[in-house]
Protein backbone atom coordinates (compact mmCIF):
# COMPACT_ATOMS: atom_id res chain seq x y z
CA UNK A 1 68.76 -76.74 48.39
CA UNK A 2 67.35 -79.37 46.15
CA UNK A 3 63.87 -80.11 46.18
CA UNK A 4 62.36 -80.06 42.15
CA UNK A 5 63.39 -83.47 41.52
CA UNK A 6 62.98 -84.51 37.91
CA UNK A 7 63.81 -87.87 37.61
CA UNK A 8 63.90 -88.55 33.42
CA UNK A 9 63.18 -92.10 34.80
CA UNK A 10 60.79 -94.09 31.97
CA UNK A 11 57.41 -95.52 32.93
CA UNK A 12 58.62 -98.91 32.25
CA UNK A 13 61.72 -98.44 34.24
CA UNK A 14 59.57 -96.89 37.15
CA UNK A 15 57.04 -99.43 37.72
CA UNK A 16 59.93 -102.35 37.14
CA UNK A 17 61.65 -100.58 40.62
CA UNK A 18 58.21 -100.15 42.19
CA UNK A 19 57.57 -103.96 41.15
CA UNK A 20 60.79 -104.99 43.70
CA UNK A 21 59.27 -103.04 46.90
CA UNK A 22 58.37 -106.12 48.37
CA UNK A 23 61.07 -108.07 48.09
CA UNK A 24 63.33 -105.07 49.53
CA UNK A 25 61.03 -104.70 52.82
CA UNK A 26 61.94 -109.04 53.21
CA UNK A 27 65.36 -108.53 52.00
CA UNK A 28 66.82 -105.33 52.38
CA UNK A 29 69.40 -106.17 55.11
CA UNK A 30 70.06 -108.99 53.64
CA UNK A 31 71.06 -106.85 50.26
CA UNK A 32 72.98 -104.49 52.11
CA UNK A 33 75.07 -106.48 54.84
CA UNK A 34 76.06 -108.21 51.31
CA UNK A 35 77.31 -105.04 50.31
CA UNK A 36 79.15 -104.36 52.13
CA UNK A 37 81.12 -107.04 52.28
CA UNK A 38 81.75 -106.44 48.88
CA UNK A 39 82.25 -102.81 49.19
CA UNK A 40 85.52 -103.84 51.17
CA UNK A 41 86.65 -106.61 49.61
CA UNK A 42 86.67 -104.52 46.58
CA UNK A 43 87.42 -101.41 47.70
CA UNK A 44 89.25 -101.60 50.84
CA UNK A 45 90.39 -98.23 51.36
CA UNK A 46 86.41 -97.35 51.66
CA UNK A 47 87.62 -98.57 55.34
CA UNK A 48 88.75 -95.08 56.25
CA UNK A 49 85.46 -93.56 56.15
CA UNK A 50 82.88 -95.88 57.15
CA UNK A 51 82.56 -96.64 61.14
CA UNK A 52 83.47 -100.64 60.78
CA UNK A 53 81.67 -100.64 64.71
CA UNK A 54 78.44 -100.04 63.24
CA UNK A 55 78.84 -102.04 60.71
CA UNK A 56 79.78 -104.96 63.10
CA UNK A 57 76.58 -103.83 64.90
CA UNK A 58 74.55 -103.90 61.83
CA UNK A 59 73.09 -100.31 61.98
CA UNK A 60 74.44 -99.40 58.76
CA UNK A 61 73.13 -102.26 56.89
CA UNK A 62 69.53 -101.15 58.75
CA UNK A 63 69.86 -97.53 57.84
CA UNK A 64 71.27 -98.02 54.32
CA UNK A 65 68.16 -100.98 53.51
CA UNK A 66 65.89 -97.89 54.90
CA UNK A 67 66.67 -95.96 52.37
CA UNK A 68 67.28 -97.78 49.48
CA UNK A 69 63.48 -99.07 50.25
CA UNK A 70 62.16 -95.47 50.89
CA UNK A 71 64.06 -94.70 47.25
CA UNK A 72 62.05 -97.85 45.49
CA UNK A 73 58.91 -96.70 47.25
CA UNK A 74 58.92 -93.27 46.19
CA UNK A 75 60.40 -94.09 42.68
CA UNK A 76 57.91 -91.71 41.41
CA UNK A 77 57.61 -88.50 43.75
CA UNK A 78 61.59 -88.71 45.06
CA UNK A 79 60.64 -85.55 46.56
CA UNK A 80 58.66 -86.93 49.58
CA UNK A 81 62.28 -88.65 50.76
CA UNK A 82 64.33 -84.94 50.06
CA UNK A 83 63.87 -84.89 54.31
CA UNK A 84 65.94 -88.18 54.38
CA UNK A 85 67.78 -87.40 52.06
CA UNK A 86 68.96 -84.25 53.92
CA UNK A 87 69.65 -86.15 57.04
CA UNK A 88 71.97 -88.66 55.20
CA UNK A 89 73.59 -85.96 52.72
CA UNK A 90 74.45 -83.85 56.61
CA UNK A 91 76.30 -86.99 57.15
CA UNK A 92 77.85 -87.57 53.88
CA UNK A 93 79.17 -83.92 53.80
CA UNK A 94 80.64 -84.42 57.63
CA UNK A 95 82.53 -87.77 56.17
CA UNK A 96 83.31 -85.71 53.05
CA UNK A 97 81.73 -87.99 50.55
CA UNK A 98 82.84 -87.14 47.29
CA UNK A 99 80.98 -87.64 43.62
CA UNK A 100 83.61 -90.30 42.62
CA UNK A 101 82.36 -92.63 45.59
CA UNK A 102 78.66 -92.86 44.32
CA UNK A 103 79.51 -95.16 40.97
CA UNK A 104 81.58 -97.57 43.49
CA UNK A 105 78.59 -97.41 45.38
CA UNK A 106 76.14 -98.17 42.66
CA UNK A 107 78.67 -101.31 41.43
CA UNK A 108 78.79 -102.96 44.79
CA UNK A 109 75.14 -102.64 45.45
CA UNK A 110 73.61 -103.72 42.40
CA UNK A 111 76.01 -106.86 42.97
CA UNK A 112 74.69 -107.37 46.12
CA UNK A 113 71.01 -106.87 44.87
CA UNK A 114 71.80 -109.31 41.82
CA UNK A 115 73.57 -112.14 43.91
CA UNK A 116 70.68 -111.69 47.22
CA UNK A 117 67.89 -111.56 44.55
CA UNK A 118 69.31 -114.45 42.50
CA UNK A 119 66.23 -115.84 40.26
CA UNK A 120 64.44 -112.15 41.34
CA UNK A 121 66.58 -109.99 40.01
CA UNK A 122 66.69 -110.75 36.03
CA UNK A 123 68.17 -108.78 33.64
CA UNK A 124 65.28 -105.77 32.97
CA UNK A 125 65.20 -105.71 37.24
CA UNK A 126 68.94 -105.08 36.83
CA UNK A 127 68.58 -102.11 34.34
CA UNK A 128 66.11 -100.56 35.72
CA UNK A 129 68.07 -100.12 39.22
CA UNK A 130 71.13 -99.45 37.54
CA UNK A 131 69.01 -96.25 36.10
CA UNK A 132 67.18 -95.27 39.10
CA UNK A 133 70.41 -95.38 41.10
CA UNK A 134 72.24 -93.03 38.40
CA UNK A 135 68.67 -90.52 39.67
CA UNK A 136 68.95 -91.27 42.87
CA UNK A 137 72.89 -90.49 43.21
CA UNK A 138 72.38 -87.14 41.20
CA UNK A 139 70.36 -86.41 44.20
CA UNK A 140 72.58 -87.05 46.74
CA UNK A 141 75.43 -85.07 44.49
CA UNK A 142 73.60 -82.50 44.20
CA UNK A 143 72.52 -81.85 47.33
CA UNK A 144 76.08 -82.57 49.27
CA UNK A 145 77.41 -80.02 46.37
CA UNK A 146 75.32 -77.25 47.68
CA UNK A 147 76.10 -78.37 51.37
CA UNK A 148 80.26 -77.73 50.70
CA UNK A 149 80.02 -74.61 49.09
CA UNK A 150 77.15 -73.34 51.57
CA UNK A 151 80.30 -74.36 54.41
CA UNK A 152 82.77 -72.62 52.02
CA UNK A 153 80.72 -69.50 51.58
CA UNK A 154 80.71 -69.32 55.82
CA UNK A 155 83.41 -66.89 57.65
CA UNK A 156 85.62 -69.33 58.84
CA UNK A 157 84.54 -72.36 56.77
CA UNK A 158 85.71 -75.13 55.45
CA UNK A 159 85.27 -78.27 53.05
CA UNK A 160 87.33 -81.42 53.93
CA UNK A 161 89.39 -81.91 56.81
CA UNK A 162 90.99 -79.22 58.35
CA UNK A 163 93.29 -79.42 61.36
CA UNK A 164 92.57 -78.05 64.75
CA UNK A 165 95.02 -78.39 67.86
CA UNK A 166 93.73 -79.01 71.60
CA UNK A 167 93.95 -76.22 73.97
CA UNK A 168 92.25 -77.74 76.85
CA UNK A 169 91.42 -80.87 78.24
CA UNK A 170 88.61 -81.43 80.95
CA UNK A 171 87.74 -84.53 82.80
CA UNK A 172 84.05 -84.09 83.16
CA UNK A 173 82.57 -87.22 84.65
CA UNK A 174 84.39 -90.95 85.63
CA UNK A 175 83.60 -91.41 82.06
CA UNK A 176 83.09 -88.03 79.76
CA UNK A 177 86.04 -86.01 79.14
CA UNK A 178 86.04 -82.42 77.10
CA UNK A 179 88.85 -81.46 74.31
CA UNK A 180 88.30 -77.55 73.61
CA UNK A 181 89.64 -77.21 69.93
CA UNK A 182 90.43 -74.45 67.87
CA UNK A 183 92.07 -73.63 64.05
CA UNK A 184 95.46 -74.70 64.05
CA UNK A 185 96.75 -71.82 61.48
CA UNK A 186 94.98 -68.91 63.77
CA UNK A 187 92.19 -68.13 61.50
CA UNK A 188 88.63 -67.80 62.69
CA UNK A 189 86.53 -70.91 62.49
CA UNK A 190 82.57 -71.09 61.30
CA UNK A 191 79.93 -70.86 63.79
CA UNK A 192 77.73 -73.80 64.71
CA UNK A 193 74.15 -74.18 64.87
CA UNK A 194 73.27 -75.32 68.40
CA UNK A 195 73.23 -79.42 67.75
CA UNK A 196 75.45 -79.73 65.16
CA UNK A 197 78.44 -82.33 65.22
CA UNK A 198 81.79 -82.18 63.35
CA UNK A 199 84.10 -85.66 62.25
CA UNK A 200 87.02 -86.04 64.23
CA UNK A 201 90.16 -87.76 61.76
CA UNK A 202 91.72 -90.46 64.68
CA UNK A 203 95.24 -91.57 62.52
CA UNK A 204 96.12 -93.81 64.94
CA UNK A 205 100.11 -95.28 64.32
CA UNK A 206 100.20 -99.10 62.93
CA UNK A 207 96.34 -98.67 62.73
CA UNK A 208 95.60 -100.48 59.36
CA UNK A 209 93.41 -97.49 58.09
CA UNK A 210 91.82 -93.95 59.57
CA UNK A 211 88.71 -93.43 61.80
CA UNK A 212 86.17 -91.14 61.71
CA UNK A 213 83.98 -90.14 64.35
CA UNK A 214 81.28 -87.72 64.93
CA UNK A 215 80.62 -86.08 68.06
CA UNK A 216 78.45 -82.96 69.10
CA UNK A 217 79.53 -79.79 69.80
CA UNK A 218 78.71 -79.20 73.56
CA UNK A 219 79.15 -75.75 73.53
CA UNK A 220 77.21 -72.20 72.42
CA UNK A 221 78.39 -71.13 69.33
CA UNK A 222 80.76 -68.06 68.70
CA UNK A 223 82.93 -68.86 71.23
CA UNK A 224 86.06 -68.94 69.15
CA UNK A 225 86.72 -72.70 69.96
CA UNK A 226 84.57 -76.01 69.84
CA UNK A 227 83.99 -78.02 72.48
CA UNK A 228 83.66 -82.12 72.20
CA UNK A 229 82.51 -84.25 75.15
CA UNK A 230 83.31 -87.82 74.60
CA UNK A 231 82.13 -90.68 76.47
CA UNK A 232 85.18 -93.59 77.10
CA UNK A 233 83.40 -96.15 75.67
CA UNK A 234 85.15 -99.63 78.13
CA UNK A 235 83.54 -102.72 76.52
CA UNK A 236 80.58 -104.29 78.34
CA UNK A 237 78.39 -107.36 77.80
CA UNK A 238 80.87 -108.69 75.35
CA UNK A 239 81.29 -104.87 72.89
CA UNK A 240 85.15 -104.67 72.68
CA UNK A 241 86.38 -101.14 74.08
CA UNK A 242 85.89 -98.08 71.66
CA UNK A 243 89.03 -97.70 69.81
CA UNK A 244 87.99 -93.81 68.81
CA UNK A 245 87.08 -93.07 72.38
CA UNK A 246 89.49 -94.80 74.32
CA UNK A 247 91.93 -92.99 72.02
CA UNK A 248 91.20 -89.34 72.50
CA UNK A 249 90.79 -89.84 76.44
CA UNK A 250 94.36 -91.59 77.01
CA UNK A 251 96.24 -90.41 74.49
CA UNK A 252 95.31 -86.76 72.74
CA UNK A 253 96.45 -84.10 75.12
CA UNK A 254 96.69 -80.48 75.19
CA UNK A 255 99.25 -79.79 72.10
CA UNK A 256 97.72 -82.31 70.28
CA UNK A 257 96.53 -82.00 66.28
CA UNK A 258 93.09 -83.18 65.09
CA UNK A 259 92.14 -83.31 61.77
CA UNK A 260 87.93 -82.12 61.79
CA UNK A 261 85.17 -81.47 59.34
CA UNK A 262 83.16 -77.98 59.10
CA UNK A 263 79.70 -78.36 61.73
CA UNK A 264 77.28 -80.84 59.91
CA UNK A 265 73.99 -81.64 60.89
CA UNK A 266 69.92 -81.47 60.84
CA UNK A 267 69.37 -81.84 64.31
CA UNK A 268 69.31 -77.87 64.86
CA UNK A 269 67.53 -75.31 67.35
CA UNK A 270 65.25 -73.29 65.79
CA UNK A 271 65.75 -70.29 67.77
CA UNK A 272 62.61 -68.09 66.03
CA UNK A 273 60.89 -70.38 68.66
CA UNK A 274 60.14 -68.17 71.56
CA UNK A 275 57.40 -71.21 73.65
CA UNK A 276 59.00 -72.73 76.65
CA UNK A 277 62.01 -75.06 75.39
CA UNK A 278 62.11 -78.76 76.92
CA UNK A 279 65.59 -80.41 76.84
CA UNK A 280 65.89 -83.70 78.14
CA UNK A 281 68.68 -86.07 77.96
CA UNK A 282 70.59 -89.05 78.58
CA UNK A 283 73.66 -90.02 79.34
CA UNK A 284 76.10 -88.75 77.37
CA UNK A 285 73.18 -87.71 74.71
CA UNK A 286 73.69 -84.10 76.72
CA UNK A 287 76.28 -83.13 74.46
CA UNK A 288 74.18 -81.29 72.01
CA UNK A 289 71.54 -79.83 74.00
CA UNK A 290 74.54 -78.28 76.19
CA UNK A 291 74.92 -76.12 73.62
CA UNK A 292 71.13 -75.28 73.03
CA UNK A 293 70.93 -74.51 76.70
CA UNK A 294 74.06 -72.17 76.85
CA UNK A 295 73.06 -70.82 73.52
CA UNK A 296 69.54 -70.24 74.11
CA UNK A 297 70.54 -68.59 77.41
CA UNK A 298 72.95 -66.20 75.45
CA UNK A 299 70.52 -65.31 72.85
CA UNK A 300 67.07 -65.62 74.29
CA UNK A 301 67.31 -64.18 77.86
CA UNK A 302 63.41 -64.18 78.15
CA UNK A 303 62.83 -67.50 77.13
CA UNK A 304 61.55 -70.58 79.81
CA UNK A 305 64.05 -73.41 79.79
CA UNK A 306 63.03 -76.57 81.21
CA UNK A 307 66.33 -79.29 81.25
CA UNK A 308 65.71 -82.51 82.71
CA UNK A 309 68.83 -84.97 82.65
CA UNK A 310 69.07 -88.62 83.37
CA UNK A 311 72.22 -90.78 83.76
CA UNK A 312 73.02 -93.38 86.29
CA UNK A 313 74.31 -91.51 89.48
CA UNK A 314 76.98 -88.55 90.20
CA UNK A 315 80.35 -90.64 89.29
CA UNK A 316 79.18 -90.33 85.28
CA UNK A 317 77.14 -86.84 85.58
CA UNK A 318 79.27 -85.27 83.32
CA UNK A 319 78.76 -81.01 83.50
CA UNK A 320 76.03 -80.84 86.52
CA UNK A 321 77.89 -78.06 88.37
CA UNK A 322 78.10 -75.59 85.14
CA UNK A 323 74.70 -76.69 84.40
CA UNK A 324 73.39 -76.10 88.42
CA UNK A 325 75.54 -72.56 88.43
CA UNK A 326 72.90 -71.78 85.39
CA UNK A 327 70.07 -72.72 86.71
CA UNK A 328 71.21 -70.32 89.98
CA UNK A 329 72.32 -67.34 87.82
CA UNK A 330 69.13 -67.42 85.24
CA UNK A 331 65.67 -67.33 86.72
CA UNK A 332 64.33 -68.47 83.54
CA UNK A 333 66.21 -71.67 83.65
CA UNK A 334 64.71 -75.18 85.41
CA UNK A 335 66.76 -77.72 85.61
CA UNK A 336 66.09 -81.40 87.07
CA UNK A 337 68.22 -84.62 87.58
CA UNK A 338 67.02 -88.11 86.98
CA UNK A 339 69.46 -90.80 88.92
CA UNK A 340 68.59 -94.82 88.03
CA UNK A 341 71.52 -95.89 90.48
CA UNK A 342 72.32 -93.23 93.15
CA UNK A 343 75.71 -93.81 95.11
CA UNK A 344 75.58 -92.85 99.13
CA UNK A 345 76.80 -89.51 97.88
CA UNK A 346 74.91 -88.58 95.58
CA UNK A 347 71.54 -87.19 97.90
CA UNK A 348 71.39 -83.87 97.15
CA UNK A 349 72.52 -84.23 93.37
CA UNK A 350 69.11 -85.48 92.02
CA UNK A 351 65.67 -84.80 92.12
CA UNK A 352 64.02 -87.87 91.16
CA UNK A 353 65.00 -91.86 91.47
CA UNK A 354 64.32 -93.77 88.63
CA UNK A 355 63.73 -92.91 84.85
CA UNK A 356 61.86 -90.13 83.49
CA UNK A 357 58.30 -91.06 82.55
CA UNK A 358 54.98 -89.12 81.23
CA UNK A 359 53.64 -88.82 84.91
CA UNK A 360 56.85 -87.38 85.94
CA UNK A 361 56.99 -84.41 82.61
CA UNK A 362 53.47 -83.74 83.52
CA UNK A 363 54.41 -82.75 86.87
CA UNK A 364 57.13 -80.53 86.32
CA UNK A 365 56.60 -78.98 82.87
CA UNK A 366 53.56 -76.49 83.34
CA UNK A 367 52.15 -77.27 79.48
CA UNK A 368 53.41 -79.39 76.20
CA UNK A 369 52.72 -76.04 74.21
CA UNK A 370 56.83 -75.94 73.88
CA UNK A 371 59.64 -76.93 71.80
CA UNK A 372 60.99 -80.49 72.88
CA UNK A 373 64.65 -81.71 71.67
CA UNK A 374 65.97 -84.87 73.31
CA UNK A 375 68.81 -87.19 73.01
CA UNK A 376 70.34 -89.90 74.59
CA UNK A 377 70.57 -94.18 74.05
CA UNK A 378 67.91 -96.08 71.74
CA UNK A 379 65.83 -97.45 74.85
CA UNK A 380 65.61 -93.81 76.40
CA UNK A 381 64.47 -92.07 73.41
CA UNK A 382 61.54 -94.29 72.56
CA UNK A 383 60.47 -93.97 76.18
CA UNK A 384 60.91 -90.20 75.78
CA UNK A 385 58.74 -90.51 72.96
CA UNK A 386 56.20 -92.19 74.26
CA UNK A 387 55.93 -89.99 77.09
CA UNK A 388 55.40 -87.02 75.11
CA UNK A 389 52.96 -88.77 73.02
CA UNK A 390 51.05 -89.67 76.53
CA UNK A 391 51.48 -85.81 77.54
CA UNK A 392 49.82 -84.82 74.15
CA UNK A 393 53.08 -83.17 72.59
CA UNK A 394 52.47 -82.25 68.71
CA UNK A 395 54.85 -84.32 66.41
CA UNK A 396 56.04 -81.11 64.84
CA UNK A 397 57.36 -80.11 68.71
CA UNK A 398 59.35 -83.30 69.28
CA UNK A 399 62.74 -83.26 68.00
CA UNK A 400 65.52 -85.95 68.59
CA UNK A 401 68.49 -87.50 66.90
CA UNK A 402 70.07 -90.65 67.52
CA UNK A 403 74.12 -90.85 67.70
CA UNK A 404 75.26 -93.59 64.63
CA UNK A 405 72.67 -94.13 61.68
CA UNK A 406 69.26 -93.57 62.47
CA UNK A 407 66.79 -95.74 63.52
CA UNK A 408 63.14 -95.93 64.07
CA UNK A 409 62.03 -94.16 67.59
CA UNK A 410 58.04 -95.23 67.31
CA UNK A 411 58.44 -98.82 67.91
């Protein structure tokens, strides 16, 4: 993997980036919602690979003015943003991002920068981005390179899309149904790491271009299939229904052909770990720690598990008898249920009523000397956070990952 970075980046050029550091921190979003409107206007068929719901939301314009500050910042020591880069380059290579994208990138973004900037951005300010992009995409080449041959190297991997039919469909919860995939042409597919996520192609007929979605693999690896849980996203508080999600619950069936990327992703279980493991989710954030549990059950027979799950009440607890026959059949494993809205029916489903908090971990997790990995919605995983802060949990123990671009968890 990349990680000597030398940039061949002038002094001049270098301090002329560093100089615009504070005008990217008071208009970075403003830089990048720009664009990407002209990303599309330009180059419309960019539409089949970026989510256009996040980009409604504005999460993409947030994540993508992250980085391009964290770039300008570290101008001189690139290094110190390889982790970020990582993160992003995971995603890239599960959208299969290609070199020949990067100079439309650079185009539409220095456009943006010159039009947002206006009187800011002269001529020199110009250059000297259009130079430190040319770095900074080398970096994000490179690195993606390494990613698709590491996934063409694997038994049973792949670069691109590659299609994979549904043998089974599962209705899990009122509102989380499973699609167990495997290889279409019979031939083996590459093991995940526990947490990883593949791109599902939707081609959706009279849809005006492709989506792509990513969703975690909820299952152990070396199964000989992958296992999806979606959530049917309905439309609430004025969000429009989930096109993606709506789609693969109503109308992809058994029989039915997905085109999928090769298991992506940073968000990983480091299973050289042999402390007490702590998974705790939310909602439909149990997707990827599914398949740390079963995994870490397969592989680690010894090893404490503590899961703790929170969702609204039993109509959307998606898996809780597979995970309850677990926790029956493996002394090692502890599992717990959080309920905010308990039906009449739901009494001997949950432990708790309410949300998980610090006093709550501290009374059923016997020590923070463990491995942590949560998931779940924005509010949820800052609370998490700042639970495990109040419980005394070492950063390097806490491990999360939001679903869509990331965001900042230590507000």
């Amino acid at each position: 993997m990349v990680t000597n970075i030398t940039t061949g980046l002038d002094r001049q050029t270098k301090d002329i980036v560093k100089s615009t550091v504070p005008l990217l921190q008071e208009r970075g979003e403003d830089i990048t919602k720009r664009f990407y409107q002209l990303l599309f206007k330009n180059n419309p068929e960019l539409k089949n690979i970026f989510n256009q719901t996040n980009q409604r939301k504005g999460n993409q314009s947030k994540a993508l003015a992250n980085a391009v500050y964290s770039a300008a910042f570290y101008i001189d020591e690139l290094e110190k943003i390889m982790p970020q880069v990582k993160q992003i380059a995971h995603k890239h290579k599960s959208l299969n991002i290609q070199p020949e994208h990067y100079p439309i990138v650079g185009e539409n973004l220095l456009a943006a920068i010159k039009e947002v900037l206006n009187d800011s951005a002269d001529e020199e300010v110009l250059v000297a981005w259009e130079k430190a992009y040319s770095v900074i995409a080398d970096v994000f080449i490179s690195t993606e390179k390494e990613m698709y041959q590491e996934a063409e190297k694997t038994i049973g991997g792949w670069s691109g899309f590659r299609n994979f039919i549904v043998v089974d469909k599962v209705v899990e919860s009122d509102v989380i149904t499973s699609l167990y995939l495997e290889a279409a042409d019979g031939e083996p597919c590459a093991i995940h790491q526990p947490g990883q996520y593949i791109t599902v192609k939707a081609e959706i007929e009279g849809a005006p271009y492709n989506y792509l979605r990513q969703y975690s693999l909820s299952c152990a690896p070396g199964g000989g299939a992958y296992r999806i849980s979606v959530k049917r996203e309905d439309g609430l508080n004025g969000h429009p229904p989930g096109i993606i999600s709506n789609y693969l619950h109503s109308d992809i069936n058994k029989g039915s052909i997905l085109p999928i990327t090769a298991p992506s992703g940073y968000f990983t279980l480091d299973s050289q770990d042999t402390r007490p493991l702590v998974l705790i989710s939310g909602g439909v954030g149990l997707t990827p720690l599914l398949s740390m549990l079963e995994s870490t059950i397969k592989n680690q027979p010894e090893r404490e598990i503590y899961y703790i799950h929170a969702t609204q009440n039993g109509k959307v607890h998606a898996m809780r008898e597979a995970i309850q026959k677990l926790d029956k059949k493996h002394d090692q494993v502890h599992t717990y249920t959080v309920y905010d809205n308990p039906t009449d029916n739901d009494n001997k489903f949950y432990d708790k009523v309410g949300y998980i908090d610090y006093n709550y971990l501290s009374t059923i997790l016997p020590t923070n000397n463990a491995a942590f990995y949560f998931c779940g919605p924005k509010g949820f995983m800052q609370s998490i956070y700042k639970s495990l802060s109040q419980f005394e949990v070492e950063d390097k123990d806490i491990n999360y990952e939001f679903f869509g671009p990331s965001e900042e968890i230590k507000d």
